[in-house]
N, C-alpha and C. Protein backbone atom coordinates (compact mmCIF):
# COMPACT_ATOMS: atom_id res chain seq x y z
N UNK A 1 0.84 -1.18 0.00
CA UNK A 1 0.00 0.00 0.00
C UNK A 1 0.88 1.24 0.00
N UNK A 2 0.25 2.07 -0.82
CA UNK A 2 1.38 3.73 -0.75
C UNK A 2 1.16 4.39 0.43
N UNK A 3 2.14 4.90 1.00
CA UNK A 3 2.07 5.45 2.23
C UNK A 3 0.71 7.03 2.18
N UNK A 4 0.32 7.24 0.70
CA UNK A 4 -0.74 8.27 0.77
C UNK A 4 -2.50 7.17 1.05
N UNK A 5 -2.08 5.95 0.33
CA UNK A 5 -3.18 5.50 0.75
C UNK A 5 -3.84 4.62 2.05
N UNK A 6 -2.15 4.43 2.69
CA UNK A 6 -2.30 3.87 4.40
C UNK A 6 -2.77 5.40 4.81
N UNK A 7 -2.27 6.45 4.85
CA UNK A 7 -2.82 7.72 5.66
C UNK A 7 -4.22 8.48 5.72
N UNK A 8 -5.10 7.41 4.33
CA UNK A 8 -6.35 7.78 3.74
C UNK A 8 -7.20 7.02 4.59
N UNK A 9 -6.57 5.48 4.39
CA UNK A 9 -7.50 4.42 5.38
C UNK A 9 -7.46 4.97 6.82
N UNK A 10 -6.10 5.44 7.70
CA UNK A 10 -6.08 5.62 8.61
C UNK A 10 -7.47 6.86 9.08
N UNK A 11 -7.06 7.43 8.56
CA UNK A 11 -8.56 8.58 8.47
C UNK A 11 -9.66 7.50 8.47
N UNK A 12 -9.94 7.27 7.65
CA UNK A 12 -11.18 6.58 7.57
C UNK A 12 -11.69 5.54 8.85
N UNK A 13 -11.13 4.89 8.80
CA UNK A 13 -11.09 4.45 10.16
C UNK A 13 -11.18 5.10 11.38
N UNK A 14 -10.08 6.05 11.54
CA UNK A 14 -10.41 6.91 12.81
C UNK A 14 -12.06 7.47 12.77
N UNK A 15 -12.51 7.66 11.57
CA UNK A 15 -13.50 8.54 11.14
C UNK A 15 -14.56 7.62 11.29
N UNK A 16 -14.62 6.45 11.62
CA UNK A 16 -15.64 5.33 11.73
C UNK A 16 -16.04 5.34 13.01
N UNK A 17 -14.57 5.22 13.62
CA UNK A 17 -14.52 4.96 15.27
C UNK A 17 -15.48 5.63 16.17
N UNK A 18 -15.05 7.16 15.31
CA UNK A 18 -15.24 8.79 16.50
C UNK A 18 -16.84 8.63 16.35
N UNK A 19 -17.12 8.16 15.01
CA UNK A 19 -18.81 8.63 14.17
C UNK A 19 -19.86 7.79 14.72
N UNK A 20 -18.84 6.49 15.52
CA UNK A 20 -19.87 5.31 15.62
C UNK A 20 -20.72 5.20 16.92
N UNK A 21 -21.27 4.31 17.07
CA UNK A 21 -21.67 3.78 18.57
C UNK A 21 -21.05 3.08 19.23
N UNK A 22 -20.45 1.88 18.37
CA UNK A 22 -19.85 0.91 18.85
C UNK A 22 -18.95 0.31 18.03
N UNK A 23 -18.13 -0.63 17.99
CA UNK A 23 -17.21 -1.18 16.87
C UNK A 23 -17.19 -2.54 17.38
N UNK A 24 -17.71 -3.73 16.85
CA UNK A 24 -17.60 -5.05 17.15
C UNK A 24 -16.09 -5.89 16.59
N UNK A 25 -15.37 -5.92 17.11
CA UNK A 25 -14.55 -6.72 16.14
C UNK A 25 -14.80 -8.20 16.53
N UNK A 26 -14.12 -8.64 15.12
CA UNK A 26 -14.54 -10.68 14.66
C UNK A 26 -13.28 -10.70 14.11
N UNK A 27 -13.03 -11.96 14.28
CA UNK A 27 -12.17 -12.96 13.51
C UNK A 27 -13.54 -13.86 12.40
N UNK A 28 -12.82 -13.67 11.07
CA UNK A 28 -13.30 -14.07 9.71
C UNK A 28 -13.04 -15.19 9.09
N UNK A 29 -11.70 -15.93 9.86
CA UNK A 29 -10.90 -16.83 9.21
C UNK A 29 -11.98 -18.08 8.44
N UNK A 30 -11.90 -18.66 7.31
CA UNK A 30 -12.29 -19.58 6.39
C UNK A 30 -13.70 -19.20 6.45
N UNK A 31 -13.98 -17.95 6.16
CA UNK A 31 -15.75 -17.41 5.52
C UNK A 31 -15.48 -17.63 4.02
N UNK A 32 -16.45 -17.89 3.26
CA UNK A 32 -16.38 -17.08 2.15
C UNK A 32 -16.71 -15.75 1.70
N UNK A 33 -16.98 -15.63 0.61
CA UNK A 33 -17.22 -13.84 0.36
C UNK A 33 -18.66 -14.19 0.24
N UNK A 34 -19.42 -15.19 -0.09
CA UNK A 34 -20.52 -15.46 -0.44
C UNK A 34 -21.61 -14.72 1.15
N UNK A 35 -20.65 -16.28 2.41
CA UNK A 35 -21.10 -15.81 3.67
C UNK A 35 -20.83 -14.32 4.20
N UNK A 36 -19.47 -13.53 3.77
CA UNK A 36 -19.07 -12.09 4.31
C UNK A 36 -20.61 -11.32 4.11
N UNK A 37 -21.05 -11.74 2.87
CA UNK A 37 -22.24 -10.69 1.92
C UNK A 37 -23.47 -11.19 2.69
N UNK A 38 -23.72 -12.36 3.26
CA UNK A 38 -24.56 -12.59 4.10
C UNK A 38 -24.76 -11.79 5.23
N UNK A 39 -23.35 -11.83 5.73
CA UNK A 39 -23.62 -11.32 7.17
C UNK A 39 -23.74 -10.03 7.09
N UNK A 40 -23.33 -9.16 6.18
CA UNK A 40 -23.36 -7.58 5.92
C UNK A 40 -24.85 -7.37 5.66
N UNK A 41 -25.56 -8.29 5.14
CA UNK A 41 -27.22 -8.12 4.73
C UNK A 41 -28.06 -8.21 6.25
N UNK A 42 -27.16 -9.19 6.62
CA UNK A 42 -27.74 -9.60 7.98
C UNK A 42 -27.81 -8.51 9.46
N UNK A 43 -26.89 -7.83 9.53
CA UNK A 43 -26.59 -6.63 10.02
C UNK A 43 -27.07 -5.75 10.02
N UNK A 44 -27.77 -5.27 8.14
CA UNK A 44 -29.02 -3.96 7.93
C UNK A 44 -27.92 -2.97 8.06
N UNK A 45 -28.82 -1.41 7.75
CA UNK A 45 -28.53 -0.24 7.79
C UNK A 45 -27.79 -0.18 9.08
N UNK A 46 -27.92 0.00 10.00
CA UNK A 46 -27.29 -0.17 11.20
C UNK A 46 -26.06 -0.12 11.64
N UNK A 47 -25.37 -1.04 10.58
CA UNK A 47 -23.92 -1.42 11.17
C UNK A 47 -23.10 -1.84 9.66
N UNK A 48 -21.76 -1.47 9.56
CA UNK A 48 -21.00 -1.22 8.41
C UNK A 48 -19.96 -2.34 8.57
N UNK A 49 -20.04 -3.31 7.94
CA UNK A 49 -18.79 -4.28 8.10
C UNK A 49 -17.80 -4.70 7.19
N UNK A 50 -16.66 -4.47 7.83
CA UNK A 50 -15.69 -3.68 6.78
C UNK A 50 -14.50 -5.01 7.79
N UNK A 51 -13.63 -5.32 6.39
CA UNK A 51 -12.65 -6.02 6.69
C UNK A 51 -10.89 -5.64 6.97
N UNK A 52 -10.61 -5.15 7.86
CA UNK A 52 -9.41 -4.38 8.62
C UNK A 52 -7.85 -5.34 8.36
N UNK A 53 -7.52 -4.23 7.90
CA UNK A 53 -5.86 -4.40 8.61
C UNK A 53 -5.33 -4.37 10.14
N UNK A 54 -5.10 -4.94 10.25
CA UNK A 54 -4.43 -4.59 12.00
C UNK A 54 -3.73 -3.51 12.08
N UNK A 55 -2.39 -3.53 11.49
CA UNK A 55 -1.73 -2.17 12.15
C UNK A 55 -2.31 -1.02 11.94
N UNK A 56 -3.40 -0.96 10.27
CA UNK A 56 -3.91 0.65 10.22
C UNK A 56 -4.97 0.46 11.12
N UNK A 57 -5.33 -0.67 11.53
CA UNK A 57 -6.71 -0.54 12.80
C UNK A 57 -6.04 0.26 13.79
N UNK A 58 -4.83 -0.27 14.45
CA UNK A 58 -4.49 0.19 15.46
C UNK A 58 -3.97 1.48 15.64
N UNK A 59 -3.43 1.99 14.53
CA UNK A 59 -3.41 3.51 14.36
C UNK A 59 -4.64 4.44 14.42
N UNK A 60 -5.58 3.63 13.79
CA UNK A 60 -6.26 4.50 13.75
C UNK A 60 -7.34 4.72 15.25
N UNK A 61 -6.81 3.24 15.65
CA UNK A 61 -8.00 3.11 17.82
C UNK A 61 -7.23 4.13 18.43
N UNK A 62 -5.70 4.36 18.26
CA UNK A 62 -4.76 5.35 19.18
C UNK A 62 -5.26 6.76 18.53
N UNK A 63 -5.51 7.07 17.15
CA UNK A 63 -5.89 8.58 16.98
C UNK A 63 -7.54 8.51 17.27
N UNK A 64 -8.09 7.66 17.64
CA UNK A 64 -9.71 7.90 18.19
C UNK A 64 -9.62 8.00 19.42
N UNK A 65 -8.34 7.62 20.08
CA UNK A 65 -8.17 7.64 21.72
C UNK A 65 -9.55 6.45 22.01
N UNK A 66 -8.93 5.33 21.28
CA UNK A 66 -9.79 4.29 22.17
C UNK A 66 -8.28 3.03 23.09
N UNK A 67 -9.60 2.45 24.28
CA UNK A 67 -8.98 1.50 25.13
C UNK A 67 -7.60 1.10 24.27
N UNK A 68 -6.90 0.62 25.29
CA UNK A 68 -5.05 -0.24 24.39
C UNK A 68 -5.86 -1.60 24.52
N UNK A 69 -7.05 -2.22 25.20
CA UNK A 69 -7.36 -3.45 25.51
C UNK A 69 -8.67 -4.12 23.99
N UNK A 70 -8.55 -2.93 23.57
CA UNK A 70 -9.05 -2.85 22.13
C UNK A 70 -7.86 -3.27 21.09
N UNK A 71 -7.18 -2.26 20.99
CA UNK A 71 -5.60 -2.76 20.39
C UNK A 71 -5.31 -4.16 20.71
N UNK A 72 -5.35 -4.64 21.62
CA UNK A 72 -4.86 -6.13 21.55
C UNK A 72 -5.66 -7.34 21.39
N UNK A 73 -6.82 -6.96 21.03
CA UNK A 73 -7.38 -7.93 20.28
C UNK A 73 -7.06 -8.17 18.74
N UNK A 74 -6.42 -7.18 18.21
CA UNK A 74 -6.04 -6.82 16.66
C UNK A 74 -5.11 -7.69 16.54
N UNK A 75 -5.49 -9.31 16.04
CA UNK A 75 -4.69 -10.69 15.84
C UNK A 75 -5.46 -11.42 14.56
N UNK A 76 -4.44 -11.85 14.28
CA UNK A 76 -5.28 -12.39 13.11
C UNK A 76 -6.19 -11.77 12.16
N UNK A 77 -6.60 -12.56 11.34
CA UNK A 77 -7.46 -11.46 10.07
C UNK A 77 -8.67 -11.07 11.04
N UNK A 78 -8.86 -10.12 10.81
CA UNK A 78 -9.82 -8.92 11.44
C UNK A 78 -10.87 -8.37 10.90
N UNK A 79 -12.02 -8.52 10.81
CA UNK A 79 -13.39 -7.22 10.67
C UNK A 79 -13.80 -6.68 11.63
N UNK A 80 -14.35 -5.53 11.27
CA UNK A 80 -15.01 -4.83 12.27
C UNK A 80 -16.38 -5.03 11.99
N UNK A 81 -17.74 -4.42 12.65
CA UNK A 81 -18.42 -4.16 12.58
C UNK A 81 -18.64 -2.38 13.22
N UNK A 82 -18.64 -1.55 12.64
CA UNK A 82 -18.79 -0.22 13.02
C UNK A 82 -20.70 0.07 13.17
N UNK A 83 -21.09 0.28 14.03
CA UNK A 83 -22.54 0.21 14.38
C UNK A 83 -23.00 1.96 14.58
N UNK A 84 -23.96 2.33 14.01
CA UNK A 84 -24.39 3.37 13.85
C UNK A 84 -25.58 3.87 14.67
N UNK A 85 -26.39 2.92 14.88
CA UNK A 85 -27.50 2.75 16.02
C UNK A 85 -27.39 1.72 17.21
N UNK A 86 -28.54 1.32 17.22
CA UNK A 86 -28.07 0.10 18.98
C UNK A 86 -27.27 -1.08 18.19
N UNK A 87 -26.53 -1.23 19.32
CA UNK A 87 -25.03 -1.84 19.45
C UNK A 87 -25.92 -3.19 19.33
N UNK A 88 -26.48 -3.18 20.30
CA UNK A 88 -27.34 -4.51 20.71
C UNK A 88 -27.96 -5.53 19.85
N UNK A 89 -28.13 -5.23 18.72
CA UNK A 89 -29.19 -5.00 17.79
C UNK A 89 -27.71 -5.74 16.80
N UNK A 90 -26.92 -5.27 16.88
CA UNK A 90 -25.59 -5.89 15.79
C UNK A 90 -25.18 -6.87 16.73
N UNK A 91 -25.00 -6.91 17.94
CA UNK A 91 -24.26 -8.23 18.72
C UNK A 91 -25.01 -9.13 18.54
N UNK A 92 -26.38 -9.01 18.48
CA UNK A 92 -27.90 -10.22 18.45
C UNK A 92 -27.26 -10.77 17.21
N UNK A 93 -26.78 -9.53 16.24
CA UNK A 93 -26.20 -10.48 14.46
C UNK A 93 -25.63 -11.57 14.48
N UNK A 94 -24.60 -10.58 15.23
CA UNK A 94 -23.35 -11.23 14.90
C UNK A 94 -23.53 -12.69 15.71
N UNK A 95 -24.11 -12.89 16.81
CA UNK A 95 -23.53 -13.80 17.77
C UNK A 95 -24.84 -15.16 16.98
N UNK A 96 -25.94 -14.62 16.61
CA UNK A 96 -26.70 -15.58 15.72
C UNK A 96 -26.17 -16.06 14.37
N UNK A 97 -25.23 -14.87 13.66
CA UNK A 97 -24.89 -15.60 12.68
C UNK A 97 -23.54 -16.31 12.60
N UNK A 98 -22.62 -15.70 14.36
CA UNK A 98 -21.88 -17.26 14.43
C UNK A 98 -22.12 -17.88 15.14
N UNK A 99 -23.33 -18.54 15.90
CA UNK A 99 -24.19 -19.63 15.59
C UNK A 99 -24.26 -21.25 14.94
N UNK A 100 -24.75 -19.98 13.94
CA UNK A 100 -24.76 -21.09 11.77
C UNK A 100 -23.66 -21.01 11.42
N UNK A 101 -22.74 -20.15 11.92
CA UNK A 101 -21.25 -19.98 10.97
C UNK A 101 -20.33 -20.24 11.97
N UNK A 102 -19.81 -21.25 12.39
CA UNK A 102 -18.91 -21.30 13.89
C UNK A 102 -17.15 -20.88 13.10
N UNK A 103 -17.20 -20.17 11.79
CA UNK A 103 -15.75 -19.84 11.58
C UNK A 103 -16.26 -18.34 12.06
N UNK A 104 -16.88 -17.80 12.41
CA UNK A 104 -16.81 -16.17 12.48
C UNK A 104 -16.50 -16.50 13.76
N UNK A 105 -15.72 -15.40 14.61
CA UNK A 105 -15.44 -15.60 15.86
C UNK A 105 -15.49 -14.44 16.63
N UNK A 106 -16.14 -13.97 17.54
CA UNK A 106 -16.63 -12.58 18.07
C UNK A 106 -15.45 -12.35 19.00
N UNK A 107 -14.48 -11.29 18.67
CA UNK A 107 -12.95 -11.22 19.62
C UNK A 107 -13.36 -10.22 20.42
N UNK A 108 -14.39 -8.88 20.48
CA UNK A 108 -14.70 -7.73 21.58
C UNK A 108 -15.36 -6.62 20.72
N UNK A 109 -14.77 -5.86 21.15
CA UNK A 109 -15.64 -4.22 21.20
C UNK A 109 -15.04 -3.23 21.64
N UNK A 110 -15.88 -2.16 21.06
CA UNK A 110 -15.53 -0.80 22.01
C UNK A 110 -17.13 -0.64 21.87
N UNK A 111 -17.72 -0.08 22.73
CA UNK A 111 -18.86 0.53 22.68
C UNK A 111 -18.53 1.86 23.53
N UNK A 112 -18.86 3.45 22.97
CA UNK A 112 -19.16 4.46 23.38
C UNK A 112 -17.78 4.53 24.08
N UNK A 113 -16.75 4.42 23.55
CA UNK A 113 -15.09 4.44 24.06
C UNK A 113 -14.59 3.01 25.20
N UNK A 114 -15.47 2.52 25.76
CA UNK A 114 -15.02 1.73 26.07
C UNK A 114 -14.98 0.33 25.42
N UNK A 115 -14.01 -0.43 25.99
CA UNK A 115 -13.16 -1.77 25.42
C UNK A 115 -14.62 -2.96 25.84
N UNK A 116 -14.30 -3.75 25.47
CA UNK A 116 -15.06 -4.92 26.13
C UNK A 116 -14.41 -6.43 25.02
N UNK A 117 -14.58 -7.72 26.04
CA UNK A 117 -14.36 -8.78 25.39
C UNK A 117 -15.31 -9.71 24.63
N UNK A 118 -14.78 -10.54 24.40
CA UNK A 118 -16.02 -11.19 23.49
C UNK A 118 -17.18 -11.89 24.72
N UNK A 119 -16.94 -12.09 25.85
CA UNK A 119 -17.84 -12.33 26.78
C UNK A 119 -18.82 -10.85 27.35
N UNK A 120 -18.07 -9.59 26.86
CA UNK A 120 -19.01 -8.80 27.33
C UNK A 120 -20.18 -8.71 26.29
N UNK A 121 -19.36 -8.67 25.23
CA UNK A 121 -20.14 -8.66 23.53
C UNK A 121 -21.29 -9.72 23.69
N UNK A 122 -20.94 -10.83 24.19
CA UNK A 122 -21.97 -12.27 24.19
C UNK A 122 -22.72 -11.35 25.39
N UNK A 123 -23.10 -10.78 26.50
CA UNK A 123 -23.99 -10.54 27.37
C UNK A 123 -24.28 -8.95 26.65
N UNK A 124 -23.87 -8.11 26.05
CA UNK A 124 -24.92 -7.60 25.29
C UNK A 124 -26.08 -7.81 24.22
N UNK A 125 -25.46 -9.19 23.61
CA UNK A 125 -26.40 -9.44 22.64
C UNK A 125 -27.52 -10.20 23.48
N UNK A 126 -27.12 -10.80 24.43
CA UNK A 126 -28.46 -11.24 25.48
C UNK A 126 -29.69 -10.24 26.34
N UNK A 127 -29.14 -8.83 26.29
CA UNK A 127 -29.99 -7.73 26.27
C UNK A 127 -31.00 -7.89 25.77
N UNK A 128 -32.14 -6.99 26.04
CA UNK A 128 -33.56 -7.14 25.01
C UNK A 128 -32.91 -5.31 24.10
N UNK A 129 -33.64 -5.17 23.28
CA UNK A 129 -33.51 -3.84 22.16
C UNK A 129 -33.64 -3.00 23.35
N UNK A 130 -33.16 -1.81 22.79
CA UNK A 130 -33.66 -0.65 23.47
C UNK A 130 -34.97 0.38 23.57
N UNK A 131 -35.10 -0.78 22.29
CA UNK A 131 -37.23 -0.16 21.74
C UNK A 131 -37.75 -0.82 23.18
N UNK A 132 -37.47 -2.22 23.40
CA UNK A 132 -37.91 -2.98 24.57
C UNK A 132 -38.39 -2.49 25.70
N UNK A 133 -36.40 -2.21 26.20
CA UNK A 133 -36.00 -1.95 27.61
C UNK A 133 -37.10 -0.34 27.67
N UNK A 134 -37.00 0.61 26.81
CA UNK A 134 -38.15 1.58 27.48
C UNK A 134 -39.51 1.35 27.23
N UNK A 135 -40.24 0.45 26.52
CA UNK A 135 -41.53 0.42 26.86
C UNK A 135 -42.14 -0.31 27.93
N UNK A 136 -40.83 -1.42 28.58
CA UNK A 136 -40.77 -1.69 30.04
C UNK A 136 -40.87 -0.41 31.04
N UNK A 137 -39.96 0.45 30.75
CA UNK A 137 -39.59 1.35 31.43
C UNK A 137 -40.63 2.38 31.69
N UNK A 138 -41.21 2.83 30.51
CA UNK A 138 -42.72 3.14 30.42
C UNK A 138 -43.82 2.55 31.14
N UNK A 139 -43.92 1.34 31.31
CA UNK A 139 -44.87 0.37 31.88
C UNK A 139 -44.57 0.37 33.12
N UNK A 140 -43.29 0.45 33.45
CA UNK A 140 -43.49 0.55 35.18
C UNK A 140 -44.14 2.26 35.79
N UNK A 141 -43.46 3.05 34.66
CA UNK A 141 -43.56 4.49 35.69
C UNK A 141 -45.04 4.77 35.48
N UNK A 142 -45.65 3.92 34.33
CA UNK A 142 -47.23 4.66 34.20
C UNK A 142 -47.67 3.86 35.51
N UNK A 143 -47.71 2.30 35.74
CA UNK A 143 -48.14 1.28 36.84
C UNK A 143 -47.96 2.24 38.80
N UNK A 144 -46.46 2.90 38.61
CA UNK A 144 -46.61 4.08 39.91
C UNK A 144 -47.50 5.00 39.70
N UNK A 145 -47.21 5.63 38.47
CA UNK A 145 -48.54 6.76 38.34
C UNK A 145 -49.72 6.19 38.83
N UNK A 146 -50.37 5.43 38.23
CA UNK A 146 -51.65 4.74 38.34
C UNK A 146 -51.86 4.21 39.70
N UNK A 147 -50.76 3.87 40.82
CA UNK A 147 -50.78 3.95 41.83
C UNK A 147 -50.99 4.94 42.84
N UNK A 148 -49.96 5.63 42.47
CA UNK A 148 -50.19 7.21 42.74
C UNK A 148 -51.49 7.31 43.02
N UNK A 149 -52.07 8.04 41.97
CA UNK A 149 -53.33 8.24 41.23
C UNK A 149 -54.09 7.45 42.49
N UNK A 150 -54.60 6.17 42.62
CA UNK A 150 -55.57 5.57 43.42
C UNK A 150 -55.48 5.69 45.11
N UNK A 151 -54.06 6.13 45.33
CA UNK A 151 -53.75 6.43 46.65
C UNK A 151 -54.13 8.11 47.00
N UNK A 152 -54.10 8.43 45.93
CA UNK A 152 -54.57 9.97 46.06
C UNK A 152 -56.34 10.12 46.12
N UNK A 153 -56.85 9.51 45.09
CA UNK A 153 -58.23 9.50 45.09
C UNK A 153 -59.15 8.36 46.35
N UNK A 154 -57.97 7.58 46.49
CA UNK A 154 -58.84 6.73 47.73
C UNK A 154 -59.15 8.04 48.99
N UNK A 155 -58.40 8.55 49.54
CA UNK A 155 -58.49 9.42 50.58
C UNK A 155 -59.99 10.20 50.71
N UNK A 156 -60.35 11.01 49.75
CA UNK A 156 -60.99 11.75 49.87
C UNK A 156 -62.30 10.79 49.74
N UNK A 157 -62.21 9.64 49.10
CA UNK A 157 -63.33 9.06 48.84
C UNK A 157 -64.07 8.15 49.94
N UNK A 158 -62.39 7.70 51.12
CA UNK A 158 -62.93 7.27 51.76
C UNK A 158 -63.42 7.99 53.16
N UNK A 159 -63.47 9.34 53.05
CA UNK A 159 -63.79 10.72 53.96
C UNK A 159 -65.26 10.70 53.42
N UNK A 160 -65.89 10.69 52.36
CA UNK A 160 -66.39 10.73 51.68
C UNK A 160 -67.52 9.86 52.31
N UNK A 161 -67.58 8.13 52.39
CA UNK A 161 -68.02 7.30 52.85
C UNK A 161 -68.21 7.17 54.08
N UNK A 162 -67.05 8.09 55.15
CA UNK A 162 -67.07 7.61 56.31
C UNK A 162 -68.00 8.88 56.95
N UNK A 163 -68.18 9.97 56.29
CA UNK A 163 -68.92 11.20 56.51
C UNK A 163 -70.87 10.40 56.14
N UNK A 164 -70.91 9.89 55.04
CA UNK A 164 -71.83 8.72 54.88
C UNK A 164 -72.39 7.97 56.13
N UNK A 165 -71.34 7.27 56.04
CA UNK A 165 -71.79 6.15 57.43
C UNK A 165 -72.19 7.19 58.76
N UNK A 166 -71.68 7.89 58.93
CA UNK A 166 -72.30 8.92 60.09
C UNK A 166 -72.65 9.29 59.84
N UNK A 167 -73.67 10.07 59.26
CA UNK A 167 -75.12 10.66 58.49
C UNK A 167 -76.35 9.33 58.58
N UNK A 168 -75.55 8.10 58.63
CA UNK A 168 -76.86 7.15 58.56
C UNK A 168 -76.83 6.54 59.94
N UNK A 169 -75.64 6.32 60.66
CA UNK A 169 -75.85 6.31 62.32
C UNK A 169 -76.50 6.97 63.09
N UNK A 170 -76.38 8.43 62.45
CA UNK A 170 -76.97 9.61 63.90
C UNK A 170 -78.70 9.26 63.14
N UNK A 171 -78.91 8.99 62.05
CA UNK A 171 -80.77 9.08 61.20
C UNK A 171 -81.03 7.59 62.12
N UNK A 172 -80.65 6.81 61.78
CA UNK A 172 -80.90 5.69 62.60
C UNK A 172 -80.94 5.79 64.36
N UNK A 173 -80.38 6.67 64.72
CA UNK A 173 -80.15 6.61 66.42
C UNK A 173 -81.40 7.80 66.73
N UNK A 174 -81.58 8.52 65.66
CA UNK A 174 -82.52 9.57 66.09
C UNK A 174 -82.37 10.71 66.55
N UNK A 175 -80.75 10.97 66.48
CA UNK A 175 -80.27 12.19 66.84
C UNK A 175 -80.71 13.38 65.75
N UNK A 176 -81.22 14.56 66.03
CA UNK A 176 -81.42 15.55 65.59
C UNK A 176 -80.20 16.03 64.88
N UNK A 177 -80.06 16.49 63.75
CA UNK A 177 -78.74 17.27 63.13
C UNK A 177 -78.43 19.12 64.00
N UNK A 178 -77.22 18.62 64.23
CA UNK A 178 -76.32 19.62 64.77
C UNK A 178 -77.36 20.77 64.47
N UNK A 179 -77.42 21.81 64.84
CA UNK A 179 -78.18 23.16 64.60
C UNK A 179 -77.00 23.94 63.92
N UNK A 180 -77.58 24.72 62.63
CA UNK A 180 -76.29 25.47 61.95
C UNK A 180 -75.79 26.57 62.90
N UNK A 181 -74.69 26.92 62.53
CA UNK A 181 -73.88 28.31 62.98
C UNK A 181 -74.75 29.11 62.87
N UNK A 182 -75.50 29.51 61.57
CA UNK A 182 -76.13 30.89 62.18
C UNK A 182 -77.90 31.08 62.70
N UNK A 183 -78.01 29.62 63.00
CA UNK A 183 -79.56 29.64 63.91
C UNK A 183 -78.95 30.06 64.86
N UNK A 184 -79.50 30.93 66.15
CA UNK A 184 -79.33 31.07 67.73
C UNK A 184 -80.79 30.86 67.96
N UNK A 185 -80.39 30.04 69.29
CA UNK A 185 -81.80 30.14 70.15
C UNK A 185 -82.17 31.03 70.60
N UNK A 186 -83.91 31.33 70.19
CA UNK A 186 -84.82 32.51 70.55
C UNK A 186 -84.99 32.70 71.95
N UNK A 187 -85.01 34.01 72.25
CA UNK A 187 -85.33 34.52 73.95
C UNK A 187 -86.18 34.40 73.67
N UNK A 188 -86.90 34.47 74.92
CA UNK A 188 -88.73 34.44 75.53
C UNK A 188 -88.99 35.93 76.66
C-alpha cells in the first residue's frame, strides 16, 4: 500500500470509530465472500462491516483515543463491525450468525469508548432492544402513576363514605342534626 493511501484508510477508520456507537470486532478466518455478503445483509442499515488491517486498525483506535485493551485484540485477520444505532441490535447479528457460521469468531468491542471482550459482547447481545427496555420502562412508571393516582383518590373518597356512614348512624339513632352556625336560640 502507498504510504498516501495507508494515511487515507487511517482517516477513515479513525472517522468510523469517532462517528460510531460501537465497533464489534470478529475474527473471519475460512468465511467465504458469499457468507461475508450474508452477514453484511444480515446486520441492515445499522452497522457497516468492513474487513481491517491490523496495524492501520491500530493507528487509527490510538488517533480515536480508544482502550489499548481494544488494540490487543487486533490478531489475526480482522473485521469490524462499526454500528451506527443500537449496538445490541448488531451483537444479536453477529452472535446468531456465528451460531450457523462457527468460523466467524466474536474477539470484543468498544462501545461508546469503552473496550469490552467477546464475553461482554456475548452478554450484550443477550440484552432485550432498546425499543424494549423503554416500553418496560414506560410500563413501570405509568403502573406508579396509576398507583399514585388511586392512593390519592382513595383518601378523599374514603372521607367521603365515612362522613356517609355517620349521616346514617346519627338518622338511625334519632339524633337531631347539629343546629347550623347561624340559627341562635330565641329569647322568651
Amino acid at each position: 500500500m502507498a504510504k498516501a493511501d495507508k494515511a487515507a484508510a487511517i482517516a477513515e477508520l479513525t472517522e468510523e470509530f469517532t462517528s460510531s456507537n460501537g465497533a464489534l470486532l470478529t475474527e473471519y478466518r475460512g468465511l467465504t465472500v458469499a457468507q461475508l455478503g450474508e452477514l453484511r445483509r444480515n446486520l441492515g442499515e445499522n452497522a457497516k462491516f468492513a474487513v481491517v488491517k491490523n496495524t492501520l486498525t491500530k493507528r487509527a483506535a490510538d488517533a480515536a483515543g480508544i482502550d489499548e485493551q481494544f488494540s490487543q485484540l487486533l490478531a489475526g485477520p480482522s473485521a469490524i463491525a462499526f454500528v451506527k444505532g443500537d449496538v445490541v441490535e448488531t451483537a444479536k447479528g453477529l452472535r446468531d450468525f456465528a451460531k450457523a457460521n462457527p468460523l466467524l469468531v466474536i474477539k470484543g468491542g468498544v462501545v461508546e469508548g469503552k473496550a469490552m471482550d467477546a464475553a461482554d459482547v456475548t452478554k450484550l447481545a443477550d440484552l432485550e432492544s432498546r425499543e424494549v427496555l423503554l416500553a418496560k420502562l414506560a410500563g413501570a412508571m405509568k403502573a406508579s402513576m396509576a398507583n399514585a393516582a388511586a392512593t390519592f383518590n382513595a383518601l378523599p373518597t374514603q372521607l367521603a363514605l365515612l362522613a356517609d356512614a355517620l349521616r346514617a348512624k346519627r338518622e338511625e339513632s334519632g339524633e337531631a342534626a347539629a343546629p347550623a352556625a347561624d340559627e341562635t336560640p330565641a329569647e322568651d
